[in-house]
PDB file of N, CA and C in Angstrom:
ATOM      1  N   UNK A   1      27.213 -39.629-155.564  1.00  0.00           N
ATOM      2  CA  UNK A   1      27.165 -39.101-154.206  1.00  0.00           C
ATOM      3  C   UNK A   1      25.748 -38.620-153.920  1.00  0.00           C
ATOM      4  N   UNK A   2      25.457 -38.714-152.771  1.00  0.00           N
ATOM      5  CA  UNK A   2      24.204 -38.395-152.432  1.00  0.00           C
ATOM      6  C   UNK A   2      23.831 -37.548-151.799  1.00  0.00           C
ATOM      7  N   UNK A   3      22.759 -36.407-152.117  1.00  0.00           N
ATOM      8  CA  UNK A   3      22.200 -35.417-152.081  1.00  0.00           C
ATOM      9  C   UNK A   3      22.129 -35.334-150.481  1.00  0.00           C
ATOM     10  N   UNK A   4      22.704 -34.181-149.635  1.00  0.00           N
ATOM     11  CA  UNK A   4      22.474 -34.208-148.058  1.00  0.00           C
ATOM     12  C   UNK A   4      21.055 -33.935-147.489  1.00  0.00           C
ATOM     13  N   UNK A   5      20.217 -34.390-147.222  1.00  0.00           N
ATOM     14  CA  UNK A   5      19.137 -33.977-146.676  1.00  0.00           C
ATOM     15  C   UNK A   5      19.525 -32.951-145.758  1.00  0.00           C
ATOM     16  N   UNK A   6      17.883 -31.966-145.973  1.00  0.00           N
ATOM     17  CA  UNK A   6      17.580 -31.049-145.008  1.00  0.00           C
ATOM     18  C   UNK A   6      17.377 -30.895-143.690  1.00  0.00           C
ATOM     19  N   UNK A   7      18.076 -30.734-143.045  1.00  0.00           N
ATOM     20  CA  UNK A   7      17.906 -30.909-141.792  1.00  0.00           C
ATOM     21  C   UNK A   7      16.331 -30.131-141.428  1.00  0.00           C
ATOM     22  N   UNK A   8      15.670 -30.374-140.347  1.00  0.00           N
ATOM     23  CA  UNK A   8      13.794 -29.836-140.717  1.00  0.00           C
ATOM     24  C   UNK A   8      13.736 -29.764-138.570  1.00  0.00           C
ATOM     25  N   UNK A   9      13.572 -28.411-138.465  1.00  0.00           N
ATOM     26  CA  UNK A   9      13.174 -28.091-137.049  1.00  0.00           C
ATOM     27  C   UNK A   9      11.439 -27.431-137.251  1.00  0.00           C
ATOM     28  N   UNK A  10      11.041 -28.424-135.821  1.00  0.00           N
ATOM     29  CA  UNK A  10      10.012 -28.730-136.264  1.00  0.00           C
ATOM     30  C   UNK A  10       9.047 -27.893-135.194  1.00  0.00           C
ATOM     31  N   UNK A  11       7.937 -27.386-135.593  1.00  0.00           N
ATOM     32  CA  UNK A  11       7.819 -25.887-134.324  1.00  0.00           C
ATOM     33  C   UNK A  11       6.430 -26.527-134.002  1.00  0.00           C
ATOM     34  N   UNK A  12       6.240 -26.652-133.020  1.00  0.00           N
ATOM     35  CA  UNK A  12       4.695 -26.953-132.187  1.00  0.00           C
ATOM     36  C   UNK A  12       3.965 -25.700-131.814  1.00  0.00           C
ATOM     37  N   UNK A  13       2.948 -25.238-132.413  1.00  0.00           N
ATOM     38  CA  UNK A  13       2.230 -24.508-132.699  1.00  0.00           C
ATOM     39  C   UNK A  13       1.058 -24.219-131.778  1.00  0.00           C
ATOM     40  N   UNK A  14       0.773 -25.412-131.531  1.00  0.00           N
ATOM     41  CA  UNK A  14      -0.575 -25.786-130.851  1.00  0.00           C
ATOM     42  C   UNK A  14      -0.838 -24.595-129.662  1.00  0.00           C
ATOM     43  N   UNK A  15       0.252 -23.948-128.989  1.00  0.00           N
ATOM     44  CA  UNK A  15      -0.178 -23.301-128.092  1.00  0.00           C
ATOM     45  C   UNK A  15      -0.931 -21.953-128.242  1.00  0.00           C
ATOM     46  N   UNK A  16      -0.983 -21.655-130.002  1.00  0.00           N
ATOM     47  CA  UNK A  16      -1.131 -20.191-130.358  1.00  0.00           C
ATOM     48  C   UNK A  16      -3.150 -20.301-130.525  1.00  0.00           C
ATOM     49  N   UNK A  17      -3.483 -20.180-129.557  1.00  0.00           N
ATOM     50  CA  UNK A  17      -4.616 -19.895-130.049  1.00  0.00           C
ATOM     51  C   UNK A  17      -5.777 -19.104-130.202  1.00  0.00           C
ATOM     52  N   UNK A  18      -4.828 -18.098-130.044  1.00  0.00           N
ATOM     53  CA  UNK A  18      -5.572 -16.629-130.648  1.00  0.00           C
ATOM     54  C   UNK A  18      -4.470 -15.757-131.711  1.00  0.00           C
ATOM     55  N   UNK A  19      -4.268 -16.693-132.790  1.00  0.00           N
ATOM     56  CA  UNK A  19      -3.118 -16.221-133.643  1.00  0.00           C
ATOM     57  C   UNK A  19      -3.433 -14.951-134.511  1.00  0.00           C
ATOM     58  N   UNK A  20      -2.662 -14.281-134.728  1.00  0.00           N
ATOM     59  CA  UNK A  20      -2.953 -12.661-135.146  1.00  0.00           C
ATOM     60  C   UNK A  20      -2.218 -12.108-136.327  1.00  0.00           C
ATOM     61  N   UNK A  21      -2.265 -10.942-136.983  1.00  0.00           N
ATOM     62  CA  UNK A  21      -1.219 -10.482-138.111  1.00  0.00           C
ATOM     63  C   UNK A  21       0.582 -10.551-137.405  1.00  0.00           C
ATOM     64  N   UNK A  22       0.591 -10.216-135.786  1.00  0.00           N
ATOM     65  CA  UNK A  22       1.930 -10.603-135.231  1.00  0.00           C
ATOM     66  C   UNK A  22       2.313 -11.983-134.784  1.00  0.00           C
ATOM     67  N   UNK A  23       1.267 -12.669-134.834  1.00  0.00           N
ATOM     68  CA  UNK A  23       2.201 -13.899-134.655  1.00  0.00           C
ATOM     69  C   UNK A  23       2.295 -14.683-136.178  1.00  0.00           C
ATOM     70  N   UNK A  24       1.969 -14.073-137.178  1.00  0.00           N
ATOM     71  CA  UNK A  24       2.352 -14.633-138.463  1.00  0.00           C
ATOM     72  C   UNK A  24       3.324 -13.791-139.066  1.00  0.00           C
ATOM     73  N   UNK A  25       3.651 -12.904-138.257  1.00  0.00           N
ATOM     74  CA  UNK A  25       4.988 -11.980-138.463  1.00  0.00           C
ATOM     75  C   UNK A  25       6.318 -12.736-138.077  1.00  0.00           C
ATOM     76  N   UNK A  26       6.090 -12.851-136.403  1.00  0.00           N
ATOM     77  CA  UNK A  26       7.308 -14.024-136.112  1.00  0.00           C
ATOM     78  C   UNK A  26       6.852 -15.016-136.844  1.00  0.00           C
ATOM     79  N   UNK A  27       6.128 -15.682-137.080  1.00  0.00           N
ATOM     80  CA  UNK A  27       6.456 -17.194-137.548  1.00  0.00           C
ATOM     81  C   UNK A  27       7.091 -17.243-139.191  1.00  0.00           C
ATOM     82  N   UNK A  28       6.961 -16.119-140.170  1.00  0.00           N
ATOM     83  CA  UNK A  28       7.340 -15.793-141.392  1.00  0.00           C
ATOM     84  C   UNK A  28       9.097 -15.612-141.231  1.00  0.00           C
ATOM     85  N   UNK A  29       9.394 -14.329-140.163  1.00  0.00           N
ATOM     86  CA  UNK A  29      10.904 -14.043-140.089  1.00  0.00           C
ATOM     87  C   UNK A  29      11.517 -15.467-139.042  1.00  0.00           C
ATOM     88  N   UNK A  30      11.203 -15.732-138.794  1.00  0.00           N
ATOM     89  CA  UNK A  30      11.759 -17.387-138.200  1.00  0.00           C
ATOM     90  C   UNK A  30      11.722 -18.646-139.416  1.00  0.00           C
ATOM     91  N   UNK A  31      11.035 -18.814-140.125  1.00  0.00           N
ATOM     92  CA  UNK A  31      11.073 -19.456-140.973  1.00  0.00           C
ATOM     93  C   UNK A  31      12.168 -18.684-141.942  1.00  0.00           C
ATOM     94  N   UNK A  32      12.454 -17.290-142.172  1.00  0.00           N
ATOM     95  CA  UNK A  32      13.306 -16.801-143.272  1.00  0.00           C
ATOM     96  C   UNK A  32      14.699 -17.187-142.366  1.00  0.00           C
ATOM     97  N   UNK A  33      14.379 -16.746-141.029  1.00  0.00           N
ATOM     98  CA  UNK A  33      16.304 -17.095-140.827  1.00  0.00           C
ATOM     99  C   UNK A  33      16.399 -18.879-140.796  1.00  0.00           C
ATOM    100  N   UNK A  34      15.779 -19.305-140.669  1.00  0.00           N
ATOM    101  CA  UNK A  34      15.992 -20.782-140.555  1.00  0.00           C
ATOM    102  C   UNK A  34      16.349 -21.035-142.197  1.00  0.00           C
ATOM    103  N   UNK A  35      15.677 -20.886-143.068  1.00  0.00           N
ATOM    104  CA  UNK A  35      15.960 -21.176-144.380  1.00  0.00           C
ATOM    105  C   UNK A  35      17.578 -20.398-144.728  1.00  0.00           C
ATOM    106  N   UNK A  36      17.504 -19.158-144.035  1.00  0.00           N
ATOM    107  CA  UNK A  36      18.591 -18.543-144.271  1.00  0.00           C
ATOM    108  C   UNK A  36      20.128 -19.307-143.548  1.00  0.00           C
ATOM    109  N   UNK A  37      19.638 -20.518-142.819  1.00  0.00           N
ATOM    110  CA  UNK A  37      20.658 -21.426-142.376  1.00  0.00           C
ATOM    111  C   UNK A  37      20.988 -22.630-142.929  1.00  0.00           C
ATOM    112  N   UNK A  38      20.379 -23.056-143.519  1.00  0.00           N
ATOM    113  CA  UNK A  38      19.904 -23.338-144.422  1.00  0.00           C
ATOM    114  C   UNK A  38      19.225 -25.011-143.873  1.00  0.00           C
ATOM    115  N   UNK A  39      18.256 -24.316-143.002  1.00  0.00           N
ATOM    116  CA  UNK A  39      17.232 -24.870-142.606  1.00  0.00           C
ATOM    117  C   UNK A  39      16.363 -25.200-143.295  1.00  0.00           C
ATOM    118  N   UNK A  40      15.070 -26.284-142.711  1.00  0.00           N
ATOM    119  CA  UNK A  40      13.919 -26.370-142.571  1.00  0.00           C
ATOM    120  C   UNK A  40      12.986 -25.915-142.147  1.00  0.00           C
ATOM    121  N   UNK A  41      11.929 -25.413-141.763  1.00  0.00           N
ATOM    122  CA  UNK A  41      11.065 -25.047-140.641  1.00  0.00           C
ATOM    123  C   UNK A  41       9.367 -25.565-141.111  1.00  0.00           C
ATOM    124  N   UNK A  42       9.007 -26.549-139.735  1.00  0.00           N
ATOM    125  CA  UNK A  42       7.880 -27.241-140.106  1.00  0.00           C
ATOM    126  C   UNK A  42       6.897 -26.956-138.862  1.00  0.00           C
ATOM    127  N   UNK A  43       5.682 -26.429-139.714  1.00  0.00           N
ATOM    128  CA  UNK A  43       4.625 -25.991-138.064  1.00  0.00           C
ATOM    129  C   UNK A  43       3.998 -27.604-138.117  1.00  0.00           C
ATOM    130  N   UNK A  44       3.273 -27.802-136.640  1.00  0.00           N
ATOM    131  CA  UNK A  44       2.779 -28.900-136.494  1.00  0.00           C
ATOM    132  C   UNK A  44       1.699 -28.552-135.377  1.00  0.00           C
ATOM    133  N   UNK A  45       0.704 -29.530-135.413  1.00  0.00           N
ATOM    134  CA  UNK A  45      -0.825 -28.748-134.455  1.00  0.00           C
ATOM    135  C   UNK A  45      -1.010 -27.647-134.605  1.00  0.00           C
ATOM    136  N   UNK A  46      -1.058 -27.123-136.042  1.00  0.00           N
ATOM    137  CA  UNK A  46      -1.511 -25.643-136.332  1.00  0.00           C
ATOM    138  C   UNK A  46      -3.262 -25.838-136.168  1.00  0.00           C
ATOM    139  N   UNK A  47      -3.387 -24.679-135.285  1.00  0.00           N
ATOM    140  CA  UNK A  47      -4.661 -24.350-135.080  1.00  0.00           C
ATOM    141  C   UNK A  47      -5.729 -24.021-136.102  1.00  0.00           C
ATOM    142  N   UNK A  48      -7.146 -23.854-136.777  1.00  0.00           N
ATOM    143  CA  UNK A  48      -8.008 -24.103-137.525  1.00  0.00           C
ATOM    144  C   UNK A  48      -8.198 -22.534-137.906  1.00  0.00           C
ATOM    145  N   UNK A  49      -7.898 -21.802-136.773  1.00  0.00           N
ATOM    146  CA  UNK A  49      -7.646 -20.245-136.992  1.00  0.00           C
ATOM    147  C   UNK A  49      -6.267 -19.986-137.371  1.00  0.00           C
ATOM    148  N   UNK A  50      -5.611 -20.304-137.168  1.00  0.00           N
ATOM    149  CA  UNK A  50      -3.910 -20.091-137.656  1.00  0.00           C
ATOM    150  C   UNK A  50      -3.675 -20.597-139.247  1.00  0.00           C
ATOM    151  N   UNK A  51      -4.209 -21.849-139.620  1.00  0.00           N
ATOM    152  CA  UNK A  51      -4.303 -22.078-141.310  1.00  0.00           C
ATOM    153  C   UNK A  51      -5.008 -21.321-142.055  1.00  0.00           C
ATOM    154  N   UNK A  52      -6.244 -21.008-141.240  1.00  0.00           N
ATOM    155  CA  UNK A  52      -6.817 -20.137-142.084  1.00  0.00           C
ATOM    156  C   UNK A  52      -6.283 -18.420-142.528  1.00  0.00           C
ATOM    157  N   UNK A  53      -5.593 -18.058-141.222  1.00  0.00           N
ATOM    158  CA  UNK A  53      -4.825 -16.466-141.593  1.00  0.00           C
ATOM    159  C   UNK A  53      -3.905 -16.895-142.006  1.00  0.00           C
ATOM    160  N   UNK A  54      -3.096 -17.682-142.503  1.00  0.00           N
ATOM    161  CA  UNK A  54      -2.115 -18.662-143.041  1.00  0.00           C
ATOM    162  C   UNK A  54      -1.945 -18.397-144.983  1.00  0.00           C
ATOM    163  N   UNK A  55      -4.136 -19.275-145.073  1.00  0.00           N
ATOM    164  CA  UNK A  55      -4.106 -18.958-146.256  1.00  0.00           C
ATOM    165  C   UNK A  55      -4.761 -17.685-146.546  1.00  0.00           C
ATOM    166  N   UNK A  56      -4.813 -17.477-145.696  1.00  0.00           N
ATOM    167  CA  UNK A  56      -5.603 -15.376-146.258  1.00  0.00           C
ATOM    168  C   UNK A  56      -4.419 -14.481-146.780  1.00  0.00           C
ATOM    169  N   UNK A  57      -3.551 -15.089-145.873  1.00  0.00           N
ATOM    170  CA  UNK A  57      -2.012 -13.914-146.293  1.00  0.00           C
ATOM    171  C   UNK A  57      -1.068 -14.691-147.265  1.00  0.00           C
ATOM    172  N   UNK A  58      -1.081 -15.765-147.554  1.00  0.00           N
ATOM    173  CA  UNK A  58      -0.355 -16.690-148.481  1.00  0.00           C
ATOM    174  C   UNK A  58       0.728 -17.381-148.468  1.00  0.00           C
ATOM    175  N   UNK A  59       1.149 -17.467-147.243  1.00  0.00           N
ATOM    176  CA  UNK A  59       2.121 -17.842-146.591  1.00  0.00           C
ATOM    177  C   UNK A  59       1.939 -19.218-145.988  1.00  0.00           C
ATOM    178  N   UNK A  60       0.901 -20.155-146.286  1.00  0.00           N
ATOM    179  CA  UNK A  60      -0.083 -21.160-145.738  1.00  0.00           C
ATOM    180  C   UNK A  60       1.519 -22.341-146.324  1.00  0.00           C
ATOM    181  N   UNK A  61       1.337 -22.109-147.789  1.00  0.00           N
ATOM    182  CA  UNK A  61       2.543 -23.380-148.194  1.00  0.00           C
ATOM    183  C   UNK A  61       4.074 -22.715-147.996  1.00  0.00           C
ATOM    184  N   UNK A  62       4.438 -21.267-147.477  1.00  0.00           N
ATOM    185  CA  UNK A  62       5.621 -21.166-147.915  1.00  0.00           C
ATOM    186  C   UNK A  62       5.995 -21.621-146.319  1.00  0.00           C
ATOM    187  N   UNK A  63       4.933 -21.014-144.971  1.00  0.00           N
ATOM    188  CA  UNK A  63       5.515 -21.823-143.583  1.00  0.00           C
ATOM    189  C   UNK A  63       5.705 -23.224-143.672  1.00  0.00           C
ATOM    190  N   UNK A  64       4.826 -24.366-144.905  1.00  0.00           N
ATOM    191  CA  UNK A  64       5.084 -25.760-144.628  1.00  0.00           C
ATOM    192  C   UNK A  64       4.326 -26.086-143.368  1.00  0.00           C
ATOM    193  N   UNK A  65       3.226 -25.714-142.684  1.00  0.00           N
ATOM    194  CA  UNK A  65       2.243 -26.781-142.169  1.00  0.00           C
ATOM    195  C   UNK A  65       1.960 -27.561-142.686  1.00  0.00           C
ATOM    196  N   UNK A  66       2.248 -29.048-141.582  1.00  0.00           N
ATOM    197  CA  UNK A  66       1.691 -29.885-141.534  1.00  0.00           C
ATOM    198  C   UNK A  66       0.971 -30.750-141.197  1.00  0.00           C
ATOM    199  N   UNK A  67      -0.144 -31.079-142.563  1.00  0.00           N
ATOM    200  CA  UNK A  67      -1.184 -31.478-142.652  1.00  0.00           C
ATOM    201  C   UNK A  67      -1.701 -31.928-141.325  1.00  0.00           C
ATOM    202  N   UNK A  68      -3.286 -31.932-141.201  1.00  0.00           N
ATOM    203  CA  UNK A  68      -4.129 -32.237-139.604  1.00  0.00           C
ATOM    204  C   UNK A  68      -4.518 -33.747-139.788  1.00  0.00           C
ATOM    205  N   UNK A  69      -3.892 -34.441-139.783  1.00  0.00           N
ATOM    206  CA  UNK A  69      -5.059 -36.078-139.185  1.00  0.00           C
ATOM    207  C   UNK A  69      -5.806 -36.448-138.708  1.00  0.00           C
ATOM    208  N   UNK A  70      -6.762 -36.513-139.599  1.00  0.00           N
ATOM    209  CA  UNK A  70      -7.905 -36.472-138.541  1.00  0.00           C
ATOM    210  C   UNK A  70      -8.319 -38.111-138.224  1.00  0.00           C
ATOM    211  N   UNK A  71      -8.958 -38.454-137.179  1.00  0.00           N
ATOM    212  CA  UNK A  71      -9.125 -39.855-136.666  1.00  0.00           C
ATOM    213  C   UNK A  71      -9.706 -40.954-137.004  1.00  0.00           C
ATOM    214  N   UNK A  72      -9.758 -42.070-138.099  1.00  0.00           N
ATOM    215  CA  UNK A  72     -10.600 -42.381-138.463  1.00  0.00           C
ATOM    216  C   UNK A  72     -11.521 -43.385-137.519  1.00  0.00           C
ATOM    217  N   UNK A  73     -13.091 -43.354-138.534  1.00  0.00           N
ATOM    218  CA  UNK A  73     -13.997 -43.946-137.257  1.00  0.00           C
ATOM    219  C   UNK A  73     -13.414 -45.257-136.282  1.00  0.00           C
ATOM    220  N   UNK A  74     -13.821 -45.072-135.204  1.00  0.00           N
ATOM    221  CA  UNK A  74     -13.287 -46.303-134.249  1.00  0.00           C
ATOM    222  C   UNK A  74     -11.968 -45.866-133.732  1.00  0.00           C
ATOM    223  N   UNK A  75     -11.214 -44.648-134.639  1.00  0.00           N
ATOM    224  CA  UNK A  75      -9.915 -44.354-133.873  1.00  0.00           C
ATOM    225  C   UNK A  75      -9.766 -43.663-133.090  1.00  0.00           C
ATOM    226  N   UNK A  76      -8.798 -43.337-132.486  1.00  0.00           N
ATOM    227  CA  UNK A  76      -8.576 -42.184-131.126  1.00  0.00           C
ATOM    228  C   UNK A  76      -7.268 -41.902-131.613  1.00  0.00           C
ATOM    229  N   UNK A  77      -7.159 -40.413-132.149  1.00  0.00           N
ATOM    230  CA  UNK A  77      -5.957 -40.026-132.254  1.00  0.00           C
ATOM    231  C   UNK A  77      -5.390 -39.491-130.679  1.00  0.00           C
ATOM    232  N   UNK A  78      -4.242 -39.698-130.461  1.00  0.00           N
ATOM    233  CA  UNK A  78      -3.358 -40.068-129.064  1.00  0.00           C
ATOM    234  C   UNK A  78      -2.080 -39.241-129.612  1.00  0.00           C
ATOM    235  N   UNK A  79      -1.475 -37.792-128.577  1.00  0.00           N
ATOM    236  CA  UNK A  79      -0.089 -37.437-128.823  1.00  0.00           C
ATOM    237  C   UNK A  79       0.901 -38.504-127.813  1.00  0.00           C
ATOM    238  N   UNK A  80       2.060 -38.164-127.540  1.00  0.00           N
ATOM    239  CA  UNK A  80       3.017 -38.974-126.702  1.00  0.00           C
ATOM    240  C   UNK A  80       4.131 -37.542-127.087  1.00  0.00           C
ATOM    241  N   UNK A  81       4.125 -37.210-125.542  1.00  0.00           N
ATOM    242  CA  UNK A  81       5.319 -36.405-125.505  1.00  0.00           C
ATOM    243  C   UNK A  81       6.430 -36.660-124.391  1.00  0.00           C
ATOM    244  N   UNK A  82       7.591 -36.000-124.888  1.00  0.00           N
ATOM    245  CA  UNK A  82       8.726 -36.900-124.205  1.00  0.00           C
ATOM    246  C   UNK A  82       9.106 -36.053-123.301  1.00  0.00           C
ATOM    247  N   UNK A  83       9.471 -35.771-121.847  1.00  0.00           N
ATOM    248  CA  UNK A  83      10.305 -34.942-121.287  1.00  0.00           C
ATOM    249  C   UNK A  83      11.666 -35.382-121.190  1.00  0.00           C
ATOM    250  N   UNK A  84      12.887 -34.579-121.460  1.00  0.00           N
ATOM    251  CA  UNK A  84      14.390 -34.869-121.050  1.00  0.00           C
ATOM    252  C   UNK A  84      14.638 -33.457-120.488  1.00  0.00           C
ATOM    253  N   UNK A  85      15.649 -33.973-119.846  1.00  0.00           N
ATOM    254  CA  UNK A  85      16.766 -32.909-119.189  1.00  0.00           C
ATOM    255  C   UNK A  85      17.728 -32.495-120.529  1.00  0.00           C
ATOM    256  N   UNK A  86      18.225 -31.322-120.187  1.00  0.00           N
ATOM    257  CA  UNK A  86      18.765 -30.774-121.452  1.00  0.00           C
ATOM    258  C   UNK A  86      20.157 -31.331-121.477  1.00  0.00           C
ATOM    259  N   UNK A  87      20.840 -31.872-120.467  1.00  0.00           N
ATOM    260  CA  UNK A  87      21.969 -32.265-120.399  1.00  0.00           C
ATOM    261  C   UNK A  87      21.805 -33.958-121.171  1.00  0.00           C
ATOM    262  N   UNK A  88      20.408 -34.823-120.561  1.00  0.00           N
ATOM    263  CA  UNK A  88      20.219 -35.850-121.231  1.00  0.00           C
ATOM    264  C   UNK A  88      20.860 -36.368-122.701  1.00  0.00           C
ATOM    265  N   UNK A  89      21.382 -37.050-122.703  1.00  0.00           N
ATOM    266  CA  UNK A  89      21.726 -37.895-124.544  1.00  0.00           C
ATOM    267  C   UNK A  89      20.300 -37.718-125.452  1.00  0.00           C
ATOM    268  N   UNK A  90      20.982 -37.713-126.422  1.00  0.00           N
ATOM    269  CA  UNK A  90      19.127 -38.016-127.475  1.00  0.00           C
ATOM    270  C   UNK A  90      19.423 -39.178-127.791  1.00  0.00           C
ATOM    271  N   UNK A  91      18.037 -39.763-127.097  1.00  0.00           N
ATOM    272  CA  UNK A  91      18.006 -41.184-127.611  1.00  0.00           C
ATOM    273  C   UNK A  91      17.310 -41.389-128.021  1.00  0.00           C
TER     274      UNK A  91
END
């Protein structure tokens, strides 16, 4: 039988960009109740100031950011975001 994967909610970050000792407060007790659900919790477009108070306080690998891509030459890294209505199907 096979092992159930983790279900993994995935938090967009990008908007924090003046991140502080309180917003690594919520983002620590949100990650504990999510695990405590027995969640996932994955930051994504973490800011260059946010990894860094991340790894000052040590909490850098236990939030699970993930990794920055950076573009290689000739590339253009490009997001694509989706809008739905909340009533919408997930498709």
């Amino acid at each position: 039988m096979a092992t159930p994967r983790r279900k993994t909610i995935i938090c967009d970050v990008e908007a924090l960009s003046c991140p502080d000792l309180d917003t690594v407060n919520v983002l620590a007790r949100l990650a504990l109740t999510v695990r405590r659900l027995g969640l996932e919790l994955r930051l994504v477009h973490a800011s260059r100031e946010l990894r860094e108070l991340l790894v000052l306080m040590g909490l850098f690998d236990v939030l699970a950011v993930e990794p920055v891509r950076e573009a290689k030459e000739g590339e253009q890294l490009v997001r694509v975001e989706e809008e739905r209505h909340l009533d919408d199907p997930a498709g």
